[in-house]
Protein backbone atom coordinates (compact mmCIF):
# COMPACT_ATOMS: atom_id res chain seq x y z
CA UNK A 1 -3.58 -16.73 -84.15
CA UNK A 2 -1.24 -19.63 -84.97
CA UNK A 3 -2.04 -21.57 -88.35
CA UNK A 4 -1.95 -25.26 -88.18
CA UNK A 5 1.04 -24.56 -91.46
CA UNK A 6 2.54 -21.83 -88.89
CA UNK A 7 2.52 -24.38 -85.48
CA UNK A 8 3.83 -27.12 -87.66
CA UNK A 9 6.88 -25.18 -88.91
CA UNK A 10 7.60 -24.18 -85.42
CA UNK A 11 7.56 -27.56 -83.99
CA UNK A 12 9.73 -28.41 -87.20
CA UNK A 13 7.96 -31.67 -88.13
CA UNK A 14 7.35 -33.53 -91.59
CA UNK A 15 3.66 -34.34 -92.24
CA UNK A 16 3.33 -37.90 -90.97
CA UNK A 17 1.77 -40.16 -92.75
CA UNK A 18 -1.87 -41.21 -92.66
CA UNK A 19 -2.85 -45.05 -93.55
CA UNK A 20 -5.07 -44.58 -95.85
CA UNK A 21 -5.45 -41.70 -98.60
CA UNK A 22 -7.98 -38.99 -98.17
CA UNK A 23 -9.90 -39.90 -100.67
CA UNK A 24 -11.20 -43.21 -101.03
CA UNK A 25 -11.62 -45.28 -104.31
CA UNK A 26 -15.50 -44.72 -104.84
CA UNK A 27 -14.63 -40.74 -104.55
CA UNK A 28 -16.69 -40.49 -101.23
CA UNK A 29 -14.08 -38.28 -99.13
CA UNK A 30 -12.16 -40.06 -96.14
CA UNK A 31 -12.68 -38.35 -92.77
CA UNK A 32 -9.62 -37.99 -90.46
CA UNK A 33 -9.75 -38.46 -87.10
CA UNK A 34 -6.64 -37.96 -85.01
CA UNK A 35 -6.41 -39.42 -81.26
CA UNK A 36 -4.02 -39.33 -78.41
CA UNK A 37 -3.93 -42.29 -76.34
CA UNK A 38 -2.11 -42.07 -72.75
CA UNK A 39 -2.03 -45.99 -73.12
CA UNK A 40 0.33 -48.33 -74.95
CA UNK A 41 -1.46 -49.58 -77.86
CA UNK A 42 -1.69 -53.43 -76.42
CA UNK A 43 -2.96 -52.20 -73.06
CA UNK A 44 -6.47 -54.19 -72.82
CA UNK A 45 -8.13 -50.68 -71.75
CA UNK A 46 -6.88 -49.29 -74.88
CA UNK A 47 -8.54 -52.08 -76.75
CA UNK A 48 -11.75 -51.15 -74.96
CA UNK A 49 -11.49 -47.36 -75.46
CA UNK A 50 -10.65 -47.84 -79.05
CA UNK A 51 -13.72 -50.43 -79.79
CA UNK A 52 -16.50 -48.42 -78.19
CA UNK A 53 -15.33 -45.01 -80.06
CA UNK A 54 -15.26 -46.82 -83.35
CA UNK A 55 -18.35 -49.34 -83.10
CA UNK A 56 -20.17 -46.09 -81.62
CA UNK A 57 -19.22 -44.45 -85.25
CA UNK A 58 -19.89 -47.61 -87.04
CA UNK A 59 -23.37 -47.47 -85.90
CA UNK A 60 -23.48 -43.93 -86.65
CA UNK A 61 -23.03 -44.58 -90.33
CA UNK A 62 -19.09 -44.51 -90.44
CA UNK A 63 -17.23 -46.87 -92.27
CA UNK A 64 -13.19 -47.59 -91.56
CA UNK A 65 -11.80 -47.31 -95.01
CA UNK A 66 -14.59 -46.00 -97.23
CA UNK A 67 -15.86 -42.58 -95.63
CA UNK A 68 -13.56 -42.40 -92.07
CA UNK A 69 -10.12 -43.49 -90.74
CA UNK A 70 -8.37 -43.19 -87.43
CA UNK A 71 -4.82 -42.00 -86.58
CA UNK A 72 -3.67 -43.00 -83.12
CA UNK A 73 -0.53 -41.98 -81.15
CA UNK A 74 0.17 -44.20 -78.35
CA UNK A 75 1.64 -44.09 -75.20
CA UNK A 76 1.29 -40.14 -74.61
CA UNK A 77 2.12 -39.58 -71.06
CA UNK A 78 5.23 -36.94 -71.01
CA UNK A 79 5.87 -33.33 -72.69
CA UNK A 80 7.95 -34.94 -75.15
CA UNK A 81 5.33 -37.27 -76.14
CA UNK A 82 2.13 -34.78 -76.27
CA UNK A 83 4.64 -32.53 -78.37
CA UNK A 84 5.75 -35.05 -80.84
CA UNK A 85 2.62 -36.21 -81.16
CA UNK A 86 0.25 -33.45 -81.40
CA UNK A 87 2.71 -32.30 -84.25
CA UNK A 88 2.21 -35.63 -85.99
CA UNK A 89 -1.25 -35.64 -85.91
CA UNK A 90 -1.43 -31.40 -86.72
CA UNK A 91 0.54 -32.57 -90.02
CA UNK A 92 -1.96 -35.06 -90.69
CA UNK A 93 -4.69 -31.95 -91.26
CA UNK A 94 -7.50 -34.19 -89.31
CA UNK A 95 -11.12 -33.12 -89.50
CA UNK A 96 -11.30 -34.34 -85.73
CA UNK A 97 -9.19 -34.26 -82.52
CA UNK A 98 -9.93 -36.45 -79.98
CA UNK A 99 -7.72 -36.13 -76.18
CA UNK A 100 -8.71 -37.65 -73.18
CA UNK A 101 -5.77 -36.12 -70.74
CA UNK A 102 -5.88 -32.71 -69.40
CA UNK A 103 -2.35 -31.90 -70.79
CA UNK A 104 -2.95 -33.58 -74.42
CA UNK A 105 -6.35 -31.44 -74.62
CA UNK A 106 -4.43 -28.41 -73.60
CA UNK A 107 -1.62 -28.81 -76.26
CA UNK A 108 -4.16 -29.62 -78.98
CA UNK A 109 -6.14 -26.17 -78.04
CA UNK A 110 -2.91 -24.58 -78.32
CA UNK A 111 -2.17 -26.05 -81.47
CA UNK A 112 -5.30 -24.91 -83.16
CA UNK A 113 -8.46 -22.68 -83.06
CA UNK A 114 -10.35 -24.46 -86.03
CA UNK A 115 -9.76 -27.71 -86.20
CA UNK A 116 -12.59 -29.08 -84.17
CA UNK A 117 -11.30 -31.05 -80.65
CA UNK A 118 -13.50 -33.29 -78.78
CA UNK A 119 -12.25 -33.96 -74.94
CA UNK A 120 -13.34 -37.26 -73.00
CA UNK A 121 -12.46 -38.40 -69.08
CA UNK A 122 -12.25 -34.78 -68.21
CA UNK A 123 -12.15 -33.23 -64.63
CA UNK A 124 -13.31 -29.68 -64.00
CA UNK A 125 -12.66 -28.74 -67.76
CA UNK A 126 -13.97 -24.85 -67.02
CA UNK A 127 -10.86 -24.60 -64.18
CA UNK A 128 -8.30 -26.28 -65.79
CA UNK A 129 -8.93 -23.25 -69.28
CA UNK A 130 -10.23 -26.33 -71.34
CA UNK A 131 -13.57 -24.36 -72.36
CA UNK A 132 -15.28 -20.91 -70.80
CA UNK A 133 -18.56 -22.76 -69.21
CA UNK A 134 -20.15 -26.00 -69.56
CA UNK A 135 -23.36 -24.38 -71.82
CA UNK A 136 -20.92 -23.71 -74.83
CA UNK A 137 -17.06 -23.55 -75.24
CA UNK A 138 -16.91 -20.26 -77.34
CA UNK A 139 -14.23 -22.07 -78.93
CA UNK A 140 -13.36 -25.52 -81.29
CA UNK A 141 -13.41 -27.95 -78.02
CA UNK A 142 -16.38 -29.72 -76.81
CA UNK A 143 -16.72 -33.21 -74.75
CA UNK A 144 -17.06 -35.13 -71.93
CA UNK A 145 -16.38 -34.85 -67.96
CA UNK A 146 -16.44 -38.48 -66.11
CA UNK A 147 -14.32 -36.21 -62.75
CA UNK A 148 -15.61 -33.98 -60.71
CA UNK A 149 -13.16 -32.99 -57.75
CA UNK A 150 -16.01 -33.39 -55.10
CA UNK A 151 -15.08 -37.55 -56.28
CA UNK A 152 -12.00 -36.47 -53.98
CA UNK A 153 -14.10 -36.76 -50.51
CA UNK A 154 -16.71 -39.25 -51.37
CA UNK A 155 -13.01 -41.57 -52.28
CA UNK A 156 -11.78 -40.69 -49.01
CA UNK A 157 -15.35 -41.51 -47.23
CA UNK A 158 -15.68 -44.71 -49.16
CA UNK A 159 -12.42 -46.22 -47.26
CA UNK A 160 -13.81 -44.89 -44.21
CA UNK A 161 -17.08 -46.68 -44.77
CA UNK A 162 -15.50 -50.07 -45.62
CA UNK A 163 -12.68 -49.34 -42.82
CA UNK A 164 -14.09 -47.34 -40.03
CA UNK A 165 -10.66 -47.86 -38.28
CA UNK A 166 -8.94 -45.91 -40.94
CA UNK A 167 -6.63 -43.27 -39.43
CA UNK A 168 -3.87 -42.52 -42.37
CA UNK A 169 -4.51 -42.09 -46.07
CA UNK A 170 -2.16 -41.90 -48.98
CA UNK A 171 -2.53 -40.34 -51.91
CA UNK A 172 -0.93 -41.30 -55.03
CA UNK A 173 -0.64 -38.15 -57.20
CA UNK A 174 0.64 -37.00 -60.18
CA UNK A 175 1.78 -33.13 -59.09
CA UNK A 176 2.42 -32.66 -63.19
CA UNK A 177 -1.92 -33.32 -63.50
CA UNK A 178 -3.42 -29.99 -62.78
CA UNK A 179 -6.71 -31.84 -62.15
CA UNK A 180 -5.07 -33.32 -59.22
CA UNK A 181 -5.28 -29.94 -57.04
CA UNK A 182 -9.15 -30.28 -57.03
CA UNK A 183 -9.26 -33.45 -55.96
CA UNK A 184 -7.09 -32.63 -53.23
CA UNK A 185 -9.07 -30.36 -51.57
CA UNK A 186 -12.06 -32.02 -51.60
CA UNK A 187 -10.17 -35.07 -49.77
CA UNK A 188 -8.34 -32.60 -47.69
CA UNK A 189 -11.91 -31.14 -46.48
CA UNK A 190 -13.17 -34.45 -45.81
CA UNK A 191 -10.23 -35.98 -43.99
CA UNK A 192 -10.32 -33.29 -41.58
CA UNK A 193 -14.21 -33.78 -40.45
CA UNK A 194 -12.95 -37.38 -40.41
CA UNK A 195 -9.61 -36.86 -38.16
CA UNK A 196 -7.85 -38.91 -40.97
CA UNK A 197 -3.99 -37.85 -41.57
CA UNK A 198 -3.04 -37.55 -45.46
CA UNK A 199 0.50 -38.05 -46.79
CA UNK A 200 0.78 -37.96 -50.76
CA UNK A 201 3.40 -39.56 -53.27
CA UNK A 202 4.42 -38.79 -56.46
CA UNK A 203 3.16 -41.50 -58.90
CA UNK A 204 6.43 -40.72 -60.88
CA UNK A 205 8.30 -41.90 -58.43
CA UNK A 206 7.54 -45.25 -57.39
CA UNK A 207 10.25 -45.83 -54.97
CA UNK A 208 8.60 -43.18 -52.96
CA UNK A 209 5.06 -44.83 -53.30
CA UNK A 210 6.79 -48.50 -52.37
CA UNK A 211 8.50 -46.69 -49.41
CA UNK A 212 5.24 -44.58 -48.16
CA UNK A 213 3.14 -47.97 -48.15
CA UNK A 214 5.75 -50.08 -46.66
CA UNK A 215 5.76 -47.49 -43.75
CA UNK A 216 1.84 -47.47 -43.43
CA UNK A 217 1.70 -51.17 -43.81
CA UNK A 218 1.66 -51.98 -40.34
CA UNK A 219 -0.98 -49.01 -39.00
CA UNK A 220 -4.42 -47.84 -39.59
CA UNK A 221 -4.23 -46.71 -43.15
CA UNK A 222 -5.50 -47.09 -46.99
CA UNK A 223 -4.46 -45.46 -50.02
CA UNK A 224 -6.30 -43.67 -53.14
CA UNK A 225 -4.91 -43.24 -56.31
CA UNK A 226 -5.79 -40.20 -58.45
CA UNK A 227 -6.15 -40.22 -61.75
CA UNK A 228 -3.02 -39.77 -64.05
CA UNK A 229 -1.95 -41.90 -67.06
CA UNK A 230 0.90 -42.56 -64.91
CA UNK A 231 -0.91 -44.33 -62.40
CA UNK A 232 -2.70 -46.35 -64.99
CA UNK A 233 0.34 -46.98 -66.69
CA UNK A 234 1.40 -48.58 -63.14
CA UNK A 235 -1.89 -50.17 -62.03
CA UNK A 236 -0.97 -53.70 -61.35
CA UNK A 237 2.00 -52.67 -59.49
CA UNK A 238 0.43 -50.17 -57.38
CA UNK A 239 -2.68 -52.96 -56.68
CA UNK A 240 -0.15 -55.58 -55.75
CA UNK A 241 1.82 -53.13 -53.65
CA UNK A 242 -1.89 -52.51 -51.70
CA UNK A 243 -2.34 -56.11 -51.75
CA UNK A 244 0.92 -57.30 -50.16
CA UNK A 245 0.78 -54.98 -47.12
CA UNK A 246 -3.11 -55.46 -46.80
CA UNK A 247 -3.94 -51.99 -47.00
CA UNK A 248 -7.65 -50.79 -48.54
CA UNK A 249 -7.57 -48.69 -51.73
CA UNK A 250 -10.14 -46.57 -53.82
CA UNK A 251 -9.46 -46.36 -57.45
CA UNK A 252 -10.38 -44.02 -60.34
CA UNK A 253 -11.80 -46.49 -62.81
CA UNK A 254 -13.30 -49.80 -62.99
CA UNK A 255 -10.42 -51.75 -64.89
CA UNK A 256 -8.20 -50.94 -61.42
CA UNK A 257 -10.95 -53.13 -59.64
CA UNK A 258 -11.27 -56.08 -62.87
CA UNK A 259 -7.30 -56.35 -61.99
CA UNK A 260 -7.25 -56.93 -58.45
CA UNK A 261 -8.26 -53.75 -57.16
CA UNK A 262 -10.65 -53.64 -53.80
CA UNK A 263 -12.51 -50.59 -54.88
CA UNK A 264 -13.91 -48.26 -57.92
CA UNK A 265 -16.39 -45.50 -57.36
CA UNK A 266 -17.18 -43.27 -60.66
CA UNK A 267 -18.49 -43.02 -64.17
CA UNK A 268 -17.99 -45.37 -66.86
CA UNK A 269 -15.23 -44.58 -68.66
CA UNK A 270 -15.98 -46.62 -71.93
CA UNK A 271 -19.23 -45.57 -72.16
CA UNK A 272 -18.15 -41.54 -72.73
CA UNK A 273 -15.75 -42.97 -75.56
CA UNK A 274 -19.16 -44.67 -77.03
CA UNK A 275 -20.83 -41.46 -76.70
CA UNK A 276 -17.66 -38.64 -77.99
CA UNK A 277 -18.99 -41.00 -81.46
CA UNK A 278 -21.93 -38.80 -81.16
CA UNK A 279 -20.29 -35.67 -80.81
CA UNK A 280 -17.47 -36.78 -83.44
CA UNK A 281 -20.48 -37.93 -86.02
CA UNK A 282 -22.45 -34.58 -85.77
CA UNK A 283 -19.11 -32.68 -85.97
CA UNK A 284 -18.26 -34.34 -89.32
CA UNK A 285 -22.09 -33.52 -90.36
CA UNK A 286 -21.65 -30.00 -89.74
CA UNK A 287 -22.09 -29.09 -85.99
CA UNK A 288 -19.76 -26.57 -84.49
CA UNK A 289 -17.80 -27.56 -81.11
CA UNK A 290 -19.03 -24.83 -79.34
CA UNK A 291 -22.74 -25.26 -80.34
CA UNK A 292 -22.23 -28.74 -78.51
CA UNK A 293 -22.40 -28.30 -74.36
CA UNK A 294 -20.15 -30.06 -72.39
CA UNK A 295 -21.42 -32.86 -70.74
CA UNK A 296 -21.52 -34.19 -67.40
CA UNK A 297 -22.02 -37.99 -65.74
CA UNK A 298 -25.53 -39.12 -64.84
CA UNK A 299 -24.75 -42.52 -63.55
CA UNK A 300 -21.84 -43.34 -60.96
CA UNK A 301 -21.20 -46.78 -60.12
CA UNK A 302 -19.50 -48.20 -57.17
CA UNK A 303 -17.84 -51.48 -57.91
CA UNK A 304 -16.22 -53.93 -54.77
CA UNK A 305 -13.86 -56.73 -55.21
CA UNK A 306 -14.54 -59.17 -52.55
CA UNK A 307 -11.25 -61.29 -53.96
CA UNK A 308 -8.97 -58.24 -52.93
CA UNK A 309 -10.72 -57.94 -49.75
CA UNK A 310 -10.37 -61.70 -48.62
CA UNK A 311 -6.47 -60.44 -49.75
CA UNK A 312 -6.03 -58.26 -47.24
CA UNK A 313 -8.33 -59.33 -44.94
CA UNK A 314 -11.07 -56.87 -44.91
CA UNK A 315 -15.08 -57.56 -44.19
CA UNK A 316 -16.92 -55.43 -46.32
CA UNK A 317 -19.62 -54.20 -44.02
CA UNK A 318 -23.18 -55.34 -45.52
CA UNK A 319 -24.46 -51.88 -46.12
CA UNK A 320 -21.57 -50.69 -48.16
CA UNK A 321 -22.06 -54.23 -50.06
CA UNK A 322 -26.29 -53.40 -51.01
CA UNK A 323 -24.85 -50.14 -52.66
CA UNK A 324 -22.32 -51.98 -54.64
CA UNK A 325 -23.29 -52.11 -58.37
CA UNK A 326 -21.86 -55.45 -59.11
CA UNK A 327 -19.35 -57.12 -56.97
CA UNK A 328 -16.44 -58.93 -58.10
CA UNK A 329 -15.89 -62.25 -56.55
């Protein structure tokens, strides 16, 4: 068993700093809680992310400042990144860990057994060696699934529903995701009881994604975009790229669709930040991670923007439009 002093030496980091002390003025103890962010700190989805984890604690009886404080690490995408900043936070000794990408969760588990680790945005978390079953983790992580990889066909048979002409569908991927595979599948088993091609590109490679929808510009096709903080990091590029050659897309959460987007069909991602506050707040109480069961989206929301659509020219057929759960206009 590595020691949080043992898997700090090895990674050969200082302690980095925390803003405030541990111990605040009135002698009422400080709280840490440490959280890796895929997005850059003035991305507007951060901001939201951010604000619904901390009012959620706020109402919870958590105070910034006099009984808990927050240590974010920005722009985690890459190895480098998770390493450097798993170690930073690991130095910090938090009393919480809080990861919302498959391979910052992952490094965080690896990084300690004891230090409790609350997950949120998860897909599949029982595949991908996150916890043993959904009931109770047998370990320190706990949290929150919005994915499920069966998302992967209902994508694919949303496009078809809005473009019954669809023949071709790319995928925008990120092959360095391991919760990519599952989606896959399930798009792979729906596109062939649907006679509908796929090709995939590499979201890290966005010449290859400008290239692949340049090519499918002028047929039959639409496009769906996993999830992957790369892809996020590249939303409004990827949306205009749809929106220039007129071709319909799916995406994996609702700000895709707020910025131009034609479609999002899935759980609120916000909302599981406002509720990890719960899990966070009985944590600090006392709870143990694995006493908490993971859990799963009730509510999925499908969300069409009829501004995109007028973009590329697209009639949203009427019935798709009565199952919309607000439309963007």
């Amino acid at each position: 068993m590595t020691t949080r002093r043992e898997f700090i030496s090895l990674l050969g980091g200082a302690a980095a700093a925390w803003p405030l002390a541990a111990r605040a003025q009135d002698g009422e103890r400080v709280h840490r809680i440490g959280v890796l962010m895929s997005n850059a700190e003035t991305d507007p989805e951060a901001s939201a992310r951010v604000g619904a984890l901390e009012r959620g604690l706020q109402k919870l009886g958590w105070s910034k400042g006099r009984n808990i404080n927050f240590g974010y690490r920005w722009n985690v995408t890459d190895a480098d990144s998770v390493r450097t900043s798993v170690r930073d936070l690991m130095a910090s000794n938090p009393d919480v860990l809080l990861g919302h990408t498959p391979a910052t969760v992952a490094a965080l588990k690896q990084a300690t057994r004891t230090t409790p680790i609350v997950f949120v945005q998860a897909s599949d978390p029982v595949t991908l060696g996150l916890v043993t079953n959904l009931a109770s983790s047998g370990s320190n992580v706990t949290g929150f699934v919005l994915f499920e990889p069966s998302l992967g066909g209902k994508w694919l048979q949303l496009l078809r529903d809005v473009a019954p002409g669809i023949k071709q569908v790319l995928v925008i991927q990120s092959a360095d995701n391991p919760s990519s595979a599952g989606f896959l599948r399930s798009i792979e088993r729906v596109a062939s009881s649907l006679n509908v091609n796929l090709r995939t590109a590499h979201v890290g490679d966005f010449a290859e994604i400008k290239r692949t929808i340049s090519e499918l510009a002028s047929t039959d096709a639409g496009v769906i975009v996993l999830p992957s903080p790369e892809a996020t990091a590249q939303r409004e590029q990827i949306i205009e790229l749809a929106t220039l050659h007129r071709l319909p897309a799916v995406y994996p959460f609702k700000y895709y669709a707020i910025s131009g987007g034609l479609l999002f069909y899935g759980a609120d991602n916000v909302d599981q930040w406002r509720q990890a506050a719960s899990y966070v707040d009985r944590i600090l109480r006392g709870a143990q991670p694995r006493d908490l069961p993971i859990q799963l989206p009730t509510k999925f929301d499908l969300v069409i923007n009829l501004k995109a659509a007028s973009a590329i020219g697209l009639n949203i057929p009427r019935d798709v439009l009565l199952l919309a759960d607000e439309v963007i206009e």
